[in-house]
N, C-alpha and C. Protein backbone atom coordinates (compact mmCIF):
# COMPACT_ATOMS: atom_id res chain seq x y z
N UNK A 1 -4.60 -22.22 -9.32
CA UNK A 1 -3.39 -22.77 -8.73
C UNK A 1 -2.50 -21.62 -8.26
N UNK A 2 -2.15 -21.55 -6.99
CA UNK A 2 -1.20 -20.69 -6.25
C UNK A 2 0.45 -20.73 -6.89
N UNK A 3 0.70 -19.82 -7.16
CA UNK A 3 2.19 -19.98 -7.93
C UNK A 3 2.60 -19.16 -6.50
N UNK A 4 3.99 -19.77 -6.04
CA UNK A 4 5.17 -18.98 -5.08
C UNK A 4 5.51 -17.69 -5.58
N UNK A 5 5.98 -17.58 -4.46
CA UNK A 5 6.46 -15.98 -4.67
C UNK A 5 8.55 -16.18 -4.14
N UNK A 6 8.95 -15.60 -5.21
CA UNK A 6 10.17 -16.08 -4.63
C UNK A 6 10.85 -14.58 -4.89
N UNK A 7 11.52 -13.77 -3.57
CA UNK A 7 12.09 -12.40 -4.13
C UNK A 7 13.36 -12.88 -4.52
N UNK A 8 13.28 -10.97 -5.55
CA UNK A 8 14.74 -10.98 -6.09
C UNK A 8 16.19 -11.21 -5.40
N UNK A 9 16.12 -11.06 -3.55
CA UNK A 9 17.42 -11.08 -3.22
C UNK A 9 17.26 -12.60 -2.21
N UNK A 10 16.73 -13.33 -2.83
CA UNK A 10 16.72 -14.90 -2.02
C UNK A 10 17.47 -15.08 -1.57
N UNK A 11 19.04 -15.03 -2.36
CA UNK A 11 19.77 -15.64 -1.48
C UNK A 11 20.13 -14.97 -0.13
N UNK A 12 20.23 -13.82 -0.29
CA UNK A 12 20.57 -12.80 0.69
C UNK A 12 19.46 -12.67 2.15
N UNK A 13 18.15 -13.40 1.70
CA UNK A 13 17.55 -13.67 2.87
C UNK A 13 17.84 -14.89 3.91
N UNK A 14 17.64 -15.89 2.51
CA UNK A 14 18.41 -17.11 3.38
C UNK A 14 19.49 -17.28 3.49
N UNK A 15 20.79 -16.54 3.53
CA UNK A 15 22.01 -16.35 4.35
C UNK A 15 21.50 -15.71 5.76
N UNK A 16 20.60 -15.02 5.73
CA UNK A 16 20.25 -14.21 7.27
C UNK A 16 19.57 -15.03 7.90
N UNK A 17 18.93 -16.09 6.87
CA UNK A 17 17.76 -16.92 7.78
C UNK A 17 16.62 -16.00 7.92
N UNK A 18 16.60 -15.56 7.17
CA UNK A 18 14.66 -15.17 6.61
C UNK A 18 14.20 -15.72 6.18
N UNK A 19 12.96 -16.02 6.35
CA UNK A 19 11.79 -17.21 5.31
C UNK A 19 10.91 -15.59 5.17
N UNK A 20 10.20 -15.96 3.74
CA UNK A 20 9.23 -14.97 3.39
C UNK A 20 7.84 -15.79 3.49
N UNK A 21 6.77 -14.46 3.81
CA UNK A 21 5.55 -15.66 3.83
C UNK A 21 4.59 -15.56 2.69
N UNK A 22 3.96 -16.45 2.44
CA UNK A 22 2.83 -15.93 0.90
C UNK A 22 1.67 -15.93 1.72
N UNK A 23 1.27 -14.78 1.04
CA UNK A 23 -0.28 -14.73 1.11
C UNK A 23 -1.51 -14.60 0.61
N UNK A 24 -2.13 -15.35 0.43
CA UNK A 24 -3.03 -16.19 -0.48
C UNK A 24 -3.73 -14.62 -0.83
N UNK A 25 -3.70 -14.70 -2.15
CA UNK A 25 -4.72 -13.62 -2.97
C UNK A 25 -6.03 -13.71 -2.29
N UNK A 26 -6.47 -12.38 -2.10
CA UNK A 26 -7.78 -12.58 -1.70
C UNK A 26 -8.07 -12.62 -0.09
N UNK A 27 -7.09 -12.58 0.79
CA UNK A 27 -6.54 -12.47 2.06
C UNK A 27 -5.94 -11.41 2.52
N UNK A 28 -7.07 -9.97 2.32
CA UNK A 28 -6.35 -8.94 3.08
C UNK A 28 -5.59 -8.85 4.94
N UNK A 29 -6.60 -9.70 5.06
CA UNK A 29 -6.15 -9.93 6.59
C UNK A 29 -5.05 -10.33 6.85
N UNK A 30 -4.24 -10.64 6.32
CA UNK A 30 -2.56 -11.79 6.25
C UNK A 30 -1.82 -10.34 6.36
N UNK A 31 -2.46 -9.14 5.99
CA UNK A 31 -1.46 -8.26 5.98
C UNK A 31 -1.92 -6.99 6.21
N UNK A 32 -1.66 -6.51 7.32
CA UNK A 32 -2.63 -5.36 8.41
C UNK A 32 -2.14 -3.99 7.19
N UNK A 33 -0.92 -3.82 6.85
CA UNK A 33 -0.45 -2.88 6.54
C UNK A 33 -1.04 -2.32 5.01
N UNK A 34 -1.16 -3.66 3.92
CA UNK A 34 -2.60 -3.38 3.01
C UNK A 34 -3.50 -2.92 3.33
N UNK A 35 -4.18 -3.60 4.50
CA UNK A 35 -5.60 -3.29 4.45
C UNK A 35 -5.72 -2.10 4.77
N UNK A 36 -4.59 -1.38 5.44
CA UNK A 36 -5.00 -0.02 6.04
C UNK A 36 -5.08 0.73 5.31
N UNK A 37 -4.22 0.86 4.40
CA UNK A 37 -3.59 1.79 3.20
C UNK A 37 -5.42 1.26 2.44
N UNK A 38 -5.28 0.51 2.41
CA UNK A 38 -6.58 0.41 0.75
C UNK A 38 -7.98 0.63 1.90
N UNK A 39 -7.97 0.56 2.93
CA UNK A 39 -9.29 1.19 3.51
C UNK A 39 -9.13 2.36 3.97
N UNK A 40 -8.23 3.47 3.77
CA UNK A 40 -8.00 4.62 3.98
C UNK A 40 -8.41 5.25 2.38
N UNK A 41 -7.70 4.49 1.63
CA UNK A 41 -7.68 4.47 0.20
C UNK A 41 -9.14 5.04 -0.47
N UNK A 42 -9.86 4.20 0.31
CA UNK A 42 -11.65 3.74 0.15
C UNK A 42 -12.55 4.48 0.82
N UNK A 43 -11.90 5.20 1.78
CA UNK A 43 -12.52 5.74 2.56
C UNK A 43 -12.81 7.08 2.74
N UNK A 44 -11.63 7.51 2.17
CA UNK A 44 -10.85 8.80 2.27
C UNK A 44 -10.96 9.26 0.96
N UNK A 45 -10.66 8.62 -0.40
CA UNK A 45 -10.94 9.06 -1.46
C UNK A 45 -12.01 8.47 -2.55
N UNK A 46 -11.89 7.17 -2.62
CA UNK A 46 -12.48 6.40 -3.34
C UNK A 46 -14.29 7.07 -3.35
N UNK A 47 -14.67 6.99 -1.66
CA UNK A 47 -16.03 7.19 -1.52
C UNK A 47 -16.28 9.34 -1.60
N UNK A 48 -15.53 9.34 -2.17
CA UNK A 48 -15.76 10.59 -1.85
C UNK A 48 -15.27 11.53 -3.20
N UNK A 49 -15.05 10.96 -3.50
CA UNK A 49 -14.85 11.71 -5.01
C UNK A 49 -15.79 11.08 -6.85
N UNK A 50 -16.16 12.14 -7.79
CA UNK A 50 -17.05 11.33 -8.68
C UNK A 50 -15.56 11.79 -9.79
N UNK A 51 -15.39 10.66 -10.43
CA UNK A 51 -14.32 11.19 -11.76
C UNK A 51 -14.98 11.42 -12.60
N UNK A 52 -14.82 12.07 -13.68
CA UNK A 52 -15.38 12.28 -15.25
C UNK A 52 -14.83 11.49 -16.34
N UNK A 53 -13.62 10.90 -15.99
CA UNK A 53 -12.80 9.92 -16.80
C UNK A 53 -12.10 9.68 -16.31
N UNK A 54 -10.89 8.86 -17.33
CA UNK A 54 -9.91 8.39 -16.91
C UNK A 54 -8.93 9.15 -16.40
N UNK A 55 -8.51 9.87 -17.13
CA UNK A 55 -7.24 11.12 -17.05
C UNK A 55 -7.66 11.87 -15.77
N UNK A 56 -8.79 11.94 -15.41
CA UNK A 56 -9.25 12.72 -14.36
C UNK A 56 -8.69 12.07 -13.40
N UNK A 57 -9.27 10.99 -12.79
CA UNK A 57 -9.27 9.97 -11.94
C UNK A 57 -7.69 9.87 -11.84
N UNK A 58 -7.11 9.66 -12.76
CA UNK A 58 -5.54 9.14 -12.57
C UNK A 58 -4.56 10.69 -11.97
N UNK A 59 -5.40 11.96 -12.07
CA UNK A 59 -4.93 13.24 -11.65
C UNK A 59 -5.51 13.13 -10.35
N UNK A 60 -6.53 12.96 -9.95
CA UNK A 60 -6.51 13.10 -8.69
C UNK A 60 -6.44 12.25 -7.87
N UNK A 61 -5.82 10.94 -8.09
CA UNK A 61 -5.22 9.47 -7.61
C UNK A 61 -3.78 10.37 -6.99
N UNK A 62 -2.90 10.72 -8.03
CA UNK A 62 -1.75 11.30 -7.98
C UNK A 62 -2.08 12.19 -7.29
N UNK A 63 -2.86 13.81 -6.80
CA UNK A 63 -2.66 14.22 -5.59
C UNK A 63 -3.16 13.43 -3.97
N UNK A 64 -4.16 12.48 -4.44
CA UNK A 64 -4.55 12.38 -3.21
C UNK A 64 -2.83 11.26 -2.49
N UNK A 65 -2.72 10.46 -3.31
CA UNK A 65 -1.14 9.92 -2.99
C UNK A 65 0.04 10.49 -2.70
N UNK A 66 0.39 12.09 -3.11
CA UNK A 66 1.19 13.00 -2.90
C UNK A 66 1.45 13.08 -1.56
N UNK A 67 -0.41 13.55 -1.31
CA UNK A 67 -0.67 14.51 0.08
C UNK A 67 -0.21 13.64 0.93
N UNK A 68 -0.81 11.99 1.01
CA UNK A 68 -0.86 11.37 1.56
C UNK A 68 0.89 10.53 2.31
N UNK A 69 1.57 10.97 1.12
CA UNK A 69 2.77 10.58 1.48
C UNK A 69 3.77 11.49 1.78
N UNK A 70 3.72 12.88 1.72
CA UNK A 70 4.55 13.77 1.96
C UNK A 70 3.80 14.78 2.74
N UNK A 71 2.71 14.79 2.94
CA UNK A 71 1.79 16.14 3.51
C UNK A 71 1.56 15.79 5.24
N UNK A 72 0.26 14.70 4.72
CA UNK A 72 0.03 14.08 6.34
C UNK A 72 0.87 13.99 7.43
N UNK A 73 0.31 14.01 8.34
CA UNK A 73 0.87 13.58 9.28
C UNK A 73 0.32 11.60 9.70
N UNK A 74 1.21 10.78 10.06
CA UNK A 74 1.21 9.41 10.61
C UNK A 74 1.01 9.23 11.99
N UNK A 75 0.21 8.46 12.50
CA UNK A 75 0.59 8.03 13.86
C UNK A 75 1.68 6.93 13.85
N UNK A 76 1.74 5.84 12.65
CA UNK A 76 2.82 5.13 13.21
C UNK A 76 4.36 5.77 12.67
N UNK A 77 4.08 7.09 12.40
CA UNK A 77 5.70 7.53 11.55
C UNK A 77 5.67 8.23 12.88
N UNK A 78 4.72 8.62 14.08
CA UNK A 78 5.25 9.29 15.20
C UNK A 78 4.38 11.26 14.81
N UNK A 79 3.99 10.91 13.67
CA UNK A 79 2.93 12.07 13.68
C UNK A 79 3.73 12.67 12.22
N UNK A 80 4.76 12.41 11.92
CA UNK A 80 5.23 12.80 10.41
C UNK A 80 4.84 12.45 8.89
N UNK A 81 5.02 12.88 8.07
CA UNK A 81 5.03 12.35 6.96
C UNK A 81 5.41 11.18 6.83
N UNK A 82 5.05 10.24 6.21
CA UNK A 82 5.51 9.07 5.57
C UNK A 82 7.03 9.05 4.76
N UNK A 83 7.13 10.54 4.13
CA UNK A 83 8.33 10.79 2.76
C UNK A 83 8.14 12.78 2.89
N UNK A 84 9.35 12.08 3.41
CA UNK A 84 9.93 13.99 3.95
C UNK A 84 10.17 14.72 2.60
């Protein structure tokens, strides 16, 4: 059973007249901006790295997310970092 999703500043949307939309678990497609991130995610690190454990894995989760948000360059940030 699908439970709603209701954000913390509701009211403040529907004073602007925002509706939020749900999207069904399991429906990456509902949302371009997931899928990119977790098939970059997959692509870029996931398939390409072997961990030895946990602690490992969670160390190099944390640089590859660093790089990825302060290092890179974006095409949709215009070629910048994501987080200056």
């Amino acid at each position: 059973m699908a439970r709603s999703y209701r954000p913390r500043n509701s009211a403040v949307t529907k004073e602007l007249g925002i509706e939020t939309l749900y999207i069904e678990p399991g429906s990456p497609w509902e949302n371009g901006f997931a899928e990119s991130i977790h098939s970059r995610f997959r692509n870029e690190f996931l398939a390409t790295e072997v961990f030895e454990n946990l602690a490992a894995a969670r160390k190099l989760t944390a640089a590859w997310k660093e790089d990825y948000n302060h290092h890179r360059p974006h095409s949709s940030a215009l070629t910048q970092p994501l987080l200056s």
